[in-house]
C-alpha atoms as a PDB file:
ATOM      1  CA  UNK A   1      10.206  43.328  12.304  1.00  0.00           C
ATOM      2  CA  UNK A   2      10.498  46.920  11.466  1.00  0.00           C
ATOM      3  CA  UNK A   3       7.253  48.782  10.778  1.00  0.00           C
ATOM      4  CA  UNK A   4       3.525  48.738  10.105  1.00  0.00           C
ATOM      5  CA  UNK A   5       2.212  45.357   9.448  1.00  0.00           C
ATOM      6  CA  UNK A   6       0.799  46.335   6.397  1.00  0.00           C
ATOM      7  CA  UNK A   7       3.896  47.170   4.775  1.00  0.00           C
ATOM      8  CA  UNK A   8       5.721  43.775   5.395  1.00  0.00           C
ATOM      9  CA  UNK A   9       6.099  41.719   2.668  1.00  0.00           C
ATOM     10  CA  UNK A  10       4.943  38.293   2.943  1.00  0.00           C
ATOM     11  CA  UNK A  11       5.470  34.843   1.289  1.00  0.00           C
ATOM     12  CA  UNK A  12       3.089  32.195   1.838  1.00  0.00           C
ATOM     13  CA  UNK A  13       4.126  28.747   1.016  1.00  0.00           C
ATOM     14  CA  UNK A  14       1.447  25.892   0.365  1.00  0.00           C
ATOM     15  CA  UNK A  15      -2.064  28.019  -0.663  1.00  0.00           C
ATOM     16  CA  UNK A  16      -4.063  24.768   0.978  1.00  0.00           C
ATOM     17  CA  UNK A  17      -6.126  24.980   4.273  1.00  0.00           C
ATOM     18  CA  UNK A  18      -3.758  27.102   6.090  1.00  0.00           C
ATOM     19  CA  UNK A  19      -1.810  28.512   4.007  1.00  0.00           C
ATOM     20  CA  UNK A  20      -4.908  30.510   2.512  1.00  0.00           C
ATOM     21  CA  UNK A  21      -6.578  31.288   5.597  1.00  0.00           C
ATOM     22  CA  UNK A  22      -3.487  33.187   6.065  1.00  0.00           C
ATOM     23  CA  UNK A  23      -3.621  34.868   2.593  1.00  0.00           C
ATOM     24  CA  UNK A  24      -6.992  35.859   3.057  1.00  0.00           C
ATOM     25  CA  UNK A  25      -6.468  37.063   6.617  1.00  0.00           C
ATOM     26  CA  UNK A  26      -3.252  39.307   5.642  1.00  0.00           C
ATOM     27  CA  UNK A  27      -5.877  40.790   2.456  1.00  0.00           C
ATOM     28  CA  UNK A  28      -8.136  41.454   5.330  1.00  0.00           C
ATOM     29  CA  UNK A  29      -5.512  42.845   7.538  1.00  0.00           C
ATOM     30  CA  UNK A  30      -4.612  45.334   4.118  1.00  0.00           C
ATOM     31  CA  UNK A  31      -1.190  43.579   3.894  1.00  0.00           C
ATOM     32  CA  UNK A  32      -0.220  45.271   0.241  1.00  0.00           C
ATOM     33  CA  UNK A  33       2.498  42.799  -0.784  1.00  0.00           C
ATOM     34  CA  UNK A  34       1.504  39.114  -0.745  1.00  0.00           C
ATOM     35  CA  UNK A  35       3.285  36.554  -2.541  1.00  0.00           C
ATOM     36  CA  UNK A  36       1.680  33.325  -3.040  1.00  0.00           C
ATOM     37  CA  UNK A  37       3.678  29.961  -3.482  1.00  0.00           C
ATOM     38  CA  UNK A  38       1.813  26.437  -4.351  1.00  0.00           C
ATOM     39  CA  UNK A  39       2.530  23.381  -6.530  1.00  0.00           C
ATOM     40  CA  UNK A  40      -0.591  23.266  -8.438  1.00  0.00           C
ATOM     41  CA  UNK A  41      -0.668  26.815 -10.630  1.00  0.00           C
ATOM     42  CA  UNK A  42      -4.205  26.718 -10.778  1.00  0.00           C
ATOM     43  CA  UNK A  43      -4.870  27.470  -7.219  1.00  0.00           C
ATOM     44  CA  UNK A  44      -2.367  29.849  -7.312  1.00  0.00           C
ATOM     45  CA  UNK A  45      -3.727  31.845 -10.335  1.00  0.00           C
ATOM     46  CA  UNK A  46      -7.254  31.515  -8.286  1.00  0.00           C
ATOM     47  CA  UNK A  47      -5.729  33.411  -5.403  1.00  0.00           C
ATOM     48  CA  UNK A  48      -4.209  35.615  -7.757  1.00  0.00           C
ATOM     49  CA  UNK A  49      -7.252  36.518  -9.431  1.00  0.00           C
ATOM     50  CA  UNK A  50      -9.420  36.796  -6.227  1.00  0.00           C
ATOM     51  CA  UNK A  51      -7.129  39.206  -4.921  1.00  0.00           C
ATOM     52  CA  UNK A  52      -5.834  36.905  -1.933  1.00  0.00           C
ATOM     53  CA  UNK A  53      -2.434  37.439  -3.197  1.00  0.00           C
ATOM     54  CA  UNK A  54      -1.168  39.617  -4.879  1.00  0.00           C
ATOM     55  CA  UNK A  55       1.762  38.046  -6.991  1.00  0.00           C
ATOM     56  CA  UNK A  56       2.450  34.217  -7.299  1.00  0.00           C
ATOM     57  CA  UNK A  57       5.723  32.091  -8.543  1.00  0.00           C
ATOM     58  CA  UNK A  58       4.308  30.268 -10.943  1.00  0.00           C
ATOM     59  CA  UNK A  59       7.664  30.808 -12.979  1.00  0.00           C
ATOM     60  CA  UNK A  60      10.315  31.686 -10.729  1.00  0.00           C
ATOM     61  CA  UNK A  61      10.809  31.490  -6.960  1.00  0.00           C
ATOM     62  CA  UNK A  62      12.862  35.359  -7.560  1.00  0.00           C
ATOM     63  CA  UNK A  63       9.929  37.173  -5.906  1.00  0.00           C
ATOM     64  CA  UNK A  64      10.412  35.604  -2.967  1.00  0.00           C
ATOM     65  CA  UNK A  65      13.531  37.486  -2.297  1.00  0.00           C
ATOM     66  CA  UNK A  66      11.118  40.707  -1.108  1.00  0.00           C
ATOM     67  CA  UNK A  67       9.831  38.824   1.269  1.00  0.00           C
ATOM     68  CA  UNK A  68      10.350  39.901   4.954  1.00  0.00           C
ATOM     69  CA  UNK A  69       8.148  36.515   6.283  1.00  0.00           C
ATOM     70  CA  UNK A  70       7.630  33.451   4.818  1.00  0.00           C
ATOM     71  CA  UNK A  71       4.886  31.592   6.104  1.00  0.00           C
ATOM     72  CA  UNK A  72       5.766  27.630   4.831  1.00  0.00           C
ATOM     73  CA  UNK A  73       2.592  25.826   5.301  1.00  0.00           C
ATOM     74  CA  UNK A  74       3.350  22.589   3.895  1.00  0.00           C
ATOM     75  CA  UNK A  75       3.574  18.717   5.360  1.00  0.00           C
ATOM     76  CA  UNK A  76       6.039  18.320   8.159  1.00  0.00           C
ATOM     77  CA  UNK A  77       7.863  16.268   5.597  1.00  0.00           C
ATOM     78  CA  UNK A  78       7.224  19.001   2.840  1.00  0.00           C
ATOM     79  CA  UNK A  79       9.150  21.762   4.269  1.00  0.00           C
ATOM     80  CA  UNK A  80      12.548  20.631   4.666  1.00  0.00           C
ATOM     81  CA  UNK A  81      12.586  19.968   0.840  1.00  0.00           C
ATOM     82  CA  UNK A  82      11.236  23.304  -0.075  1.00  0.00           C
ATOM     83  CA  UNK A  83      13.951  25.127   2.170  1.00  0.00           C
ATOM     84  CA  UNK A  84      16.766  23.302   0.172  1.00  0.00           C
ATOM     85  CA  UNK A  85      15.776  23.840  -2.699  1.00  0.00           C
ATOM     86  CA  UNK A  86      15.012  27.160  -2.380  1.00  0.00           C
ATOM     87  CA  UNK A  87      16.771  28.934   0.524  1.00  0.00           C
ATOM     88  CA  UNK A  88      18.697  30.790  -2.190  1.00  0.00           C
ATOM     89  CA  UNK A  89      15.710  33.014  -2.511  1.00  0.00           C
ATOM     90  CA  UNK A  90      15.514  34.008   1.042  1.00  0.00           C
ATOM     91  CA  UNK A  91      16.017  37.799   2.267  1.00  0.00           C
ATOM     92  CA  UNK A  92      18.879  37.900   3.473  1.00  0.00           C
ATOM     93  CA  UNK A  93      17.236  38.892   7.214  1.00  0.00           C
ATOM     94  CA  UNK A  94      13.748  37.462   6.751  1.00  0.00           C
ATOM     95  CA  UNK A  95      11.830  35.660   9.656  1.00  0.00           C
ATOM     96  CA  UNK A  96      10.680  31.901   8.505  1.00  0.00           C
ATOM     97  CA  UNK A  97       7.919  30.279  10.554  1.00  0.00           C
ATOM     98  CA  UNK A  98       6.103  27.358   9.325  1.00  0.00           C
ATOM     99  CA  UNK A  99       2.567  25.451  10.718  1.00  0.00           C
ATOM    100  CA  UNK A 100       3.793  21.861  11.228  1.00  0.00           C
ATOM    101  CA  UNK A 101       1.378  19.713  13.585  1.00  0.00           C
ATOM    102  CA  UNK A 102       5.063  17.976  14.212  1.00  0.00           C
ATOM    103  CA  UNK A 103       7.989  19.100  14.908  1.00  0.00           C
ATOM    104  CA  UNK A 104      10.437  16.805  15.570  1.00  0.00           C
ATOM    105  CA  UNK A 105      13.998  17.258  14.374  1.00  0.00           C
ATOM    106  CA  UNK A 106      12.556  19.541  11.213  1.00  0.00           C
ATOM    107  CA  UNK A 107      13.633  22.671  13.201  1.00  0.00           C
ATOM    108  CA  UNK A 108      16.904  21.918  13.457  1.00  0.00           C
ATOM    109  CA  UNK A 109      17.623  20.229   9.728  1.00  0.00           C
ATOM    110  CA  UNK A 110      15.906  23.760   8.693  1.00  0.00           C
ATOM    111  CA  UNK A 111      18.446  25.540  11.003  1.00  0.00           C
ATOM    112  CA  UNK A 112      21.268  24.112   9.135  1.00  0.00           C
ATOM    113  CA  UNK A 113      20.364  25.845   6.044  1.00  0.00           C
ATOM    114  CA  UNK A 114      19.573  29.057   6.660  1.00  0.00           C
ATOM    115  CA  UNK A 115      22.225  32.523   6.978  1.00  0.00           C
ATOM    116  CA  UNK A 116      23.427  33.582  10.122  1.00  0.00           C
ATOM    117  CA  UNK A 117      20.650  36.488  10.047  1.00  0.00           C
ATOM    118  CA  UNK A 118      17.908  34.472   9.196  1.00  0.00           C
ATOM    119  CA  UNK A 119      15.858  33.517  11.463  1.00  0.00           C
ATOM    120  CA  UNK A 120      13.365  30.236  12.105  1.00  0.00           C
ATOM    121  CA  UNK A 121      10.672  30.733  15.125  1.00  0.00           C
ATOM    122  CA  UNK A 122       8.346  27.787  14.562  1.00  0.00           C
ATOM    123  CA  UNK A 123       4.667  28.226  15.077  1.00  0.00           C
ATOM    124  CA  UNK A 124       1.657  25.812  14.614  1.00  0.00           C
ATOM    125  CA  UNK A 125      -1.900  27.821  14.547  1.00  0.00           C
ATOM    126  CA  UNK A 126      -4.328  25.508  16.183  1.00  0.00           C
ATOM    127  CA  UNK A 127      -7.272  26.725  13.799  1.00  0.00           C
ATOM    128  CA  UNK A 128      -8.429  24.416  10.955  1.00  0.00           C
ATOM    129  CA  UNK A 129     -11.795  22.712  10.231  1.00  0.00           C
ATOM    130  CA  UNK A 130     -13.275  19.399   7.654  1.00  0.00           C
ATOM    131  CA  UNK A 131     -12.219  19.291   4.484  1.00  0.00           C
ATOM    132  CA  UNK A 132      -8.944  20.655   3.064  1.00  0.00           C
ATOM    133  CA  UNK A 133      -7.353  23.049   0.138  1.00  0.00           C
ATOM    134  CA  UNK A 134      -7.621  26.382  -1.130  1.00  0.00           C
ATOM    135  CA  UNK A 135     -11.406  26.136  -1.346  1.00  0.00           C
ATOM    136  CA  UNK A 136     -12.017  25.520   2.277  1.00  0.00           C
ATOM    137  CA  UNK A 137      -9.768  28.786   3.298  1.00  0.00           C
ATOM    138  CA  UNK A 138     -11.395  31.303   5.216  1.00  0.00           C
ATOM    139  CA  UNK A 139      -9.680  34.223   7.260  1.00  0.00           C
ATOM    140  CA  UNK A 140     -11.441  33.423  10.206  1.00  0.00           C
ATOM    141  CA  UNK A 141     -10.087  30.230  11.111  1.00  0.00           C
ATOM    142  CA  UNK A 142      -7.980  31.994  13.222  1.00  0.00           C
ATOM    143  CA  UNK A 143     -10.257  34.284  14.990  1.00  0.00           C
ATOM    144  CA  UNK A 144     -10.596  32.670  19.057  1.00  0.00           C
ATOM    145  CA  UNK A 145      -7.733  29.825  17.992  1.00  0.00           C
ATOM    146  CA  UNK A 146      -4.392  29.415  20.159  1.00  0.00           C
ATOM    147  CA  UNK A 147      -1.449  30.050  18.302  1.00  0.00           C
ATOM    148  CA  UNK A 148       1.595  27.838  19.632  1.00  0.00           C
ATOM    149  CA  UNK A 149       5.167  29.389  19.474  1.00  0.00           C
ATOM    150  CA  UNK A 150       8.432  27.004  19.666  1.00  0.00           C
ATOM    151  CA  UNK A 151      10.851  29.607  20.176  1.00  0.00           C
ATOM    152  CA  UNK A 152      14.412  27.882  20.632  1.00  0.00           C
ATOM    153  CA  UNK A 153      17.711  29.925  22.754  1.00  0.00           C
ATOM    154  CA  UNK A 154      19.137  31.391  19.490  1.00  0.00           C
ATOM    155  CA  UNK A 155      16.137  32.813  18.349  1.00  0.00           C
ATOM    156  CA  UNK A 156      15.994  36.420  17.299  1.00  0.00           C
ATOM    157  CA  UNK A 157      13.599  37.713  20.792  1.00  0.00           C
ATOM    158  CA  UNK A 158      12.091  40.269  18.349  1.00  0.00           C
ATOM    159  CA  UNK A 159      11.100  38.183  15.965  1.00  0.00           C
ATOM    160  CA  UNK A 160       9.280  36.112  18.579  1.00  0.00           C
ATOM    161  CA  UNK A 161       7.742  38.768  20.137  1.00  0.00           C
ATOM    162  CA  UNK A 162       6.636  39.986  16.751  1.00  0.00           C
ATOM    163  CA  UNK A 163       5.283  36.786  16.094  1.00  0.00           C
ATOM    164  CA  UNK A 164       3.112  36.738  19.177  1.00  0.00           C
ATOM    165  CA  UNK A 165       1.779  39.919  18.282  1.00  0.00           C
ATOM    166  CA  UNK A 166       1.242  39.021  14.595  1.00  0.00           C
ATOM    167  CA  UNK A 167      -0.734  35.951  15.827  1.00  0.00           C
ATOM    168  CA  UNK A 168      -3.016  38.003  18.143  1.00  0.00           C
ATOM    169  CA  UNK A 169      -3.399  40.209  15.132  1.00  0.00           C
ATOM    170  CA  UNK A 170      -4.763  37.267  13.012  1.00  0.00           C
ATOM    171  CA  UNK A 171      -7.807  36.803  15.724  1.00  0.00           C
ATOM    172  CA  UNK A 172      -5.870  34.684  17.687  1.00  0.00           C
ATOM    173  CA  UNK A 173      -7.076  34.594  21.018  1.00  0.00           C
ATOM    174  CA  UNK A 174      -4.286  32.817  22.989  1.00  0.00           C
ATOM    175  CA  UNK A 175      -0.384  32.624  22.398  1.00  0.00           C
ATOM    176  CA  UNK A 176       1.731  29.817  23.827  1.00  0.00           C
ATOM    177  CA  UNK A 177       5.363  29.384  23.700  1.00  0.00           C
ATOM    178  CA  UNK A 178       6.213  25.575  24.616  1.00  0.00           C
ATOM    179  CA  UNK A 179       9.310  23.421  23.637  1.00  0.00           C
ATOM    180  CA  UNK A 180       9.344  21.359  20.195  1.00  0.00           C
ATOM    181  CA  UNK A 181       9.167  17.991  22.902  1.00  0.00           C
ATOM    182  CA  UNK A 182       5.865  19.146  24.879  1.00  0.00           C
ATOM    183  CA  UNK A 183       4.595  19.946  21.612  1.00  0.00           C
ATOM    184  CA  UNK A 184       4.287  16.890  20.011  1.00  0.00           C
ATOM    185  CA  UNK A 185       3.865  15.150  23.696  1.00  0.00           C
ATOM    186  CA  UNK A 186       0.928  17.543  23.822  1.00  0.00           C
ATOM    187  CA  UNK A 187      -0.529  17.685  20.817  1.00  0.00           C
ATOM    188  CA  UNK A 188      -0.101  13.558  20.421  1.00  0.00           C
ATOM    189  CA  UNK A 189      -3.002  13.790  23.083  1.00  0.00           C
ATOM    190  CA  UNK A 190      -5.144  16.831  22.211  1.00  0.00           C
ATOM    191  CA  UNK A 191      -4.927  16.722  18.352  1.00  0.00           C
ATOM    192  CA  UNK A 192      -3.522  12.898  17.513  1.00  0.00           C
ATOM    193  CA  UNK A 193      -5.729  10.872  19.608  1.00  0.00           C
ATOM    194  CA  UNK A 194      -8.908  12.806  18.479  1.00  0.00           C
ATOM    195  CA  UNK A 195      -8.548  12.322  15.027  1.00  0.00           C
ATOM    196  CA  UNK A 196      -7.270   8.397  15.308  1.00  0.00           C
ATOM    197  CA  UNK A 197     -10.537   7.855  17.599  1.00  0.00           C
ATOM    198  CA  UNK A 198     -12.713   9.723  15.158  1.00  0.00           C
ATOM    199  CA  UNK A 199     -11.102   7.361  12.393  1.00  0.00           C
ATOM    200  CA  UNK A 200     -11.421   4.171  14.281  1.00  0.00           C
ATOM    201  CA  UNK A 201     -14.951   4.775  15.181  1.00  0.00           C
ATOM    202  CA  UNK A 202     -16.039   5.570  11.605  1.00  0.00           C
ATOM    203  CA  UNK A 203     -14.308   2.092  10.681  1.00  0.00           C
ATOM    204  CA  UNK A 204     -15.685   0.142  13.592  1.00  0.00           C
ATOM    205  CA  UNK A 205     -17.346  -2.815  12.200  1.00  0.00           C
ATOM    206  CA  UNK A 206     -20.726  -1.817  13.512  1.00  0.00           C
ATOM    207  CA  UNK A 207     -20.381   0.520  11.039  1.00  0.00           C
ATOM    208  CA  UNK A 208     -23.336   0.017   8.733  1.00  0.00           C
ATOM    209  CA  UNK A 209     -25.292   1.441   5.775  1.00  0.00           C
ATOM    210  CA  UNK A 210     -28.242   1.345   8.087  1.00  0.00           C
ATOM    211  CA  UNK A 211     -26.679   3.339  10.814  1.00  0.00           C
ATOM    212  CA  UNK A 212     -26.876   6.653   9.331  1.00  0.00           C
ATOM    213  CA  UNK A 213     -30.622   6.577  10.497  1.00  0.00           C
ATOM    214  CA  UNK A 214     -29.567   6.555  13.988  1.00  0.00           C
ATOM    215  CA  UNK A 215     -26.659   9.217  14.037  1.00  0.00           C
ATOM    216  CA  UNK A 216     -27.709  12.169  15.755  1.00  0.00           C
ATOM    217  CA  UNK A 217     -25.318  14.919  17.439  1.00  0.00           C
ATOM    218  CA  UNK A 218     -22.863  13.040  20.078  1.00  0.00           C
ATOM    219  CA  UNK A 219     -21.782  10.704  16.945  1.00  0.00           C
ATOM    220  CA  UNK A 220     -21.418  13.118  14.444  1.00  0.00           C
ATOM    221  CA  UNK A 221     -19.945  15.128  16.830  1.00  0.00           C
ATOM    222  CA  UNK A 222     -17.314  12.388  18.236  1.00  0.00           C
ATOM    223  CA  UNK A 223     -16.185  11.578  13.574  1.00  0.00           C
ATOM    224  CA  UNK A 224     -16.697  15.037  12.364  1.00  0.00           C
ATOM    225  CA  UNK A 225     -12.236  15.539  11.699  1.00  0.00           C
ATOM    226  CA  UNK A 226     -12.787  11.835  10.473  1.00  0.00           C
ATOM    227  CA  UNK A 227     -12.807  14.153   7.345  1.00  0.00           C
ATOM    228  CA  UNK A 228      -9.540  13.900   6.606  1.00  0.00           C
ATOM    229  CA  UNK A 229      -6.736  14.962   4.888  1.00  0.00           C
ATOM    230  CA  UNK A 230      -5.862  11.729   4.229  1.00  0.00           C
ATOM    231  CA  UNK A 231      -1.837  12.327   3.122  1.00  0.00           C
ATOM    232  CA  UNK A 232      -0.958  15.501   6.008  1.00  0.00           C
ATOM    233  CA  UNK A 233      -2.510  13.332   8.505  1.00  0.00           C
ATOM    234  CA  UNK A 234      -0.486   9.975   7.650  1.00  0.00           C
ATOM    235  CA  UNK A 235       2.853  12.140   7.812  1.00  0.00           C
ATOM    236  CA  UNK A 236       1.590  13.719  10.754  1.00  0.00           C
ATOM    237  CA  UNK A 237       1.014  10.127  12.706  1.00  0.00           C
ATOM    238  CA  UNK A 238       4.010   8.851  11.627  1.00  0.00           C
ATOM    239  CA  UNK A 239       6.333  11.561  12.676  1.00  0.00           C
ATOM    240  CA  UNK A 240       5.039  11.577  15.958  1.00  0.00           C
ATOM    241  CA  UNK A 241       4.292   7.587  16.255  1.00  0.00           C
ATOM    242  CA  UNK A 242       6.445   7.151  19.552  1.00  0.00           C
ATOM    243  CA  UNK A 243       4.232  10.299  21.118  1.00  0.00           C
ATOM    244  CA  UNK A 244       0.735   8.875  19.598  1.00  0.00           C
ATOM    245  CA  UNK A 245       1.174   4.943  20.502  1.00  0.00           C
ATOM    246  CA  UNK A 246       1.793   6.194  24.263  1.00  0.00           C
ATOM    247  CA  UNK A 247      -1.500   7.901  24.318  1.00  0.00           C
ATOM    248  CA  UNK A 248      -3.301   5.223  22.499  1.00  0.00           C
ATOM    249  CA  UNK A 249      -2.207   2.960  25.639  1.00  0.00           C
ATOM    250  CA  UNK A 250      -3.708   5.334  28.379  1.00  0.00           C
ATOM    251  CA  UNK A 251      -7.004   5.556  26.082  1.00  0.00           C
ATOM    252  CA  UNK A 252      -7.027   1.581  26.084  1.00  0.00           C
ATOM    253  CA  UNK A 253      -6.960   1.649  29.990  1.00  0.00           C
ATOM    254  CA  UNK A 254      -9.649   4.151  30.788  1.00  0.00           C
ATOM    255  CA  UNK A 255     -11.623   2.192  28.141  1.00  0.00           C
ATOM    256  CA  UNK A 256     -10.685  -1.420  30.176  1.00  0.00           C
ATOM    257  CA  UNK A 257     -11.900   0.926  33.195  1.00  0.00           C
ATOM    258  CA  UNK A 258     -14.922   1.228  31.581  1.00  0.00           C
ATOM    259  CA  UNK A 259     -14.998  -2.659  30.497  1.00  0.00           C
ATOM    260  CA  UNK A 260     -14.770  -3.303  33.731  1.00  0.00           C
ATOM    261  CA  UNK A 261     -17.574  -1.537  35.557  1.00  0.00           C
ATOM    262  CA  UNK A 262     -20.085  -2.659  32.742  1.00  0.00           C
ATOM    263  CA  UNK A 263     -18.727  -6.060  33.773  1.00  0.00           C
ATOM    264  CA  UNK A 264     -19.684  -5.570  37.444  1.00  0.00           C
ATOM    265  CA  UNK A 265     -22.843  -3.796  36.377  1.00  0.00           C
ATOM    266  CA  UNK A 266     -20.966  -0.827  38.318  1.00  0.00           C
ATOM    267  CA  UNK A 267     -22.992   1.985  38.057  1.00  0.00           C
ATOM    268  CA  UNK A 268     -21.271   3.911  41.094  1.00  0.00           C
ATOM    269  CA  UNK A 269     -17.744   3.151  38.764  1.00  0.00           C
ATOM    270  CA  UNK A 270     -19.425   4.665  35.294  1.00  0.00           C
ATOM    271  CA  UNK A 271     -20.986   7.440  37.309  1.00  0.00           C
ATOM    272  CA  UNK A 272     -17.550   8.481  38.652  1.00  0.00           C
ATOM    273  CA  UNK A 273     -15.354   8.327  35.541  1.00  0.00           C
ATOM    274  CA  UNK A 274     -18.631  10.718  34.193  1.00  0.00           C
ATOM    275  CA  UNK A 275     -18.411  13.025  37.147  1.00  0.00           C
ATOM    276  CA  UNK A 276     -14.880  13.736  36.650  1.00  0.00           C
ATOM    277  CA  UNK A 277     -14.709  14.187  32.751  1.00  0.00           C
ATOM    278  CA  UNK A 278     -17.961  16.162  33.487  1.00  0.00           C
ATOM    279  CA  UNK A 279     -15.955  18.939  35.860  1.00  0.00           C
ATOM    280  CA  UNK A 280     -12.592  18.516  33.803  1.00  0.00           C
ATOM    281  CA  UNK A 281     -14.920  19.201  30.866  1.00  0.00           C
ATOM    282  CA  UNK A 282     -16.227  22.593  32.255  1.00  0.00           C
ATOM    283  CA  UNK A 283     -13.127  23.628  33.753  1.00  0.00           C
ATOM    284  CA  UNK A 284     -11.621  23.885  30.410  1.00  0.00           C
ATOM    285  CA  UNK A 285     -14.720  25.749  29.024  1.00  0.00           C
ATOM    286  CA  UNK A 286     -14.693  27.917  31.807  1.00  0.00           C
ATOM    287  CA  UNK A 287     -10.941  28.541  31.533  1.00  0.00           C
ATOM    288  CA  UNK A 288     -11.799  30.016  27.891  1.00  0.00           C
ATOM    289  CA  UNK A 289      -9.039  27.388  26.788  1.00  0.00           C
ATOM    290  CA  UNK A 290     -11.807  24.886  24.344  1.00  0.00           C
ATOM    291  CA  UNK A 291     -12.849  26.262  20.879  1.00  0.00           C
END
């Protein structure tokens, strides 16, 4: 990408959770030109007004054809439909990159649709908190976050390395580039599993009116992303099933493990399997990696 930062054009697709933490991070950044895309108008008019954005396509998807980047953040399932219908509107040499928790075979059905000069470098932000939409946006989602890159061979090497730079610009404090497979092997374990545990244990049938007497920090700690966004998360699970049911099955066997040594009253086993989530605990505090 040629030139200051603040002179790029950008499109943001999807004014939710994401999508306007960017907005309102580019308004911080003085990005002048900010176009702002989302199916309900009212949020979009909101941005609008507040500044966040300074024109929206309420009417017609034309202003999109200034845009130099196009942030889509929409449902994994979400964004292949909007680039079909709309691809017409693309700059002719504009960079698309996109937030999907997934990625799966979207990169490539995306691929299919775009001109030879523009270019897809998938990224995934992993910044984000409870709640969801417009209303819980806040630039500084972003600020300490990693910022995963999925660059693929034909990628532009520019355009990646401007979006590494552009990512680090945000607040980002770490940039990865990983392959669309360890990404959803990964993030089936670090983002999946933690948000189907939080779920389960919220649904647990000891679950009880009464219990909210005796919930202090470790509990609402352990269910705070059971705060869900109920239909991004369902799309998100189901795309990456195959990924999420193996992890589920190595979570059921350290929990046997555990079974086991209360079983045997084993308080050597229980103090071992603490010991070493203890140190792998502080080594990834210490490594600066845990947010």
């Amino acid at each position: 990408m040629q030139g200051k930062l603040q002179d790029i054009t950008f499109g943001i697709i999807g004014l939710g959770l994401i999508g306007g933490s960017y907005a309102k991070a580019l308004k911080n950044l003085k990005v002048k030109n900010i176009i702002g895309v989302d199916s309900n108008p009212i949020v979009a008019m909101m941005a609008k007004d507040e500044g966040v954005i300074t024109e929206n396509c309420n009417d017609s998807m034309e202003p999109l054809k200034r845009a130099d980047v196009i942030i889509c953040a929409l449902y994994p399932a979400a964004v292949l439909n909007f680039v079909q219908k709309n691809v017409q509107y693309f700059k002719k040499d504009m960079l698309f990159t996109d937030v999907m928790g997934i990625k799966g075979d979207v990169l490539e059905q995306v691929d299919e649709l775009l001109g030879a000069e523009q270019d897809f470098v998938s990224g995934h932000p992993m910044a984000g908190r409870e709640g969801q939409g417009y209303g819980q946006s806040a630039a500084e989602i972003f600020n300490g976050a990693n910022y995963i890159i999925v660059p693929r061979v034909h990628n532009n090497k520019d355009k990646i390395a401007w979006l590494k730079k552009f990512a680090y610009e945000l607040g980002c404090k770490n940039v990865v580039e990983v392959t669309a497979k360890e990404h959803d092997e990964i993030i089936a374990y670090t983002s999946n599993l933690p948000h189907a545990m939080a779920i389960a244990l919220i649904n647990s049938d000891s679950m009880t009116p009464n219990n909210k007497y005796f919930i202090a920090g470790g509990f609402r700690d352990a269910t705070r992303v059971a705060d869900i966004n109920v239909a991004l998360w369902a799309d998100l699970f189901v795309s990456n099933r195959k990924n999420v049911i193996s992890e589920i099955a190595k979570l059921q066997k350290q929990l046997e493990r555990w079974s086991n040594a209360l079983e045997k009253g084993s308080k050597e086993d229980l103090e071992q399997m603490m010991l070493s989530a203890k140190e792998k605990r502080k080594d990834l505090f210490n490594a600066k990696n845990y947010r």
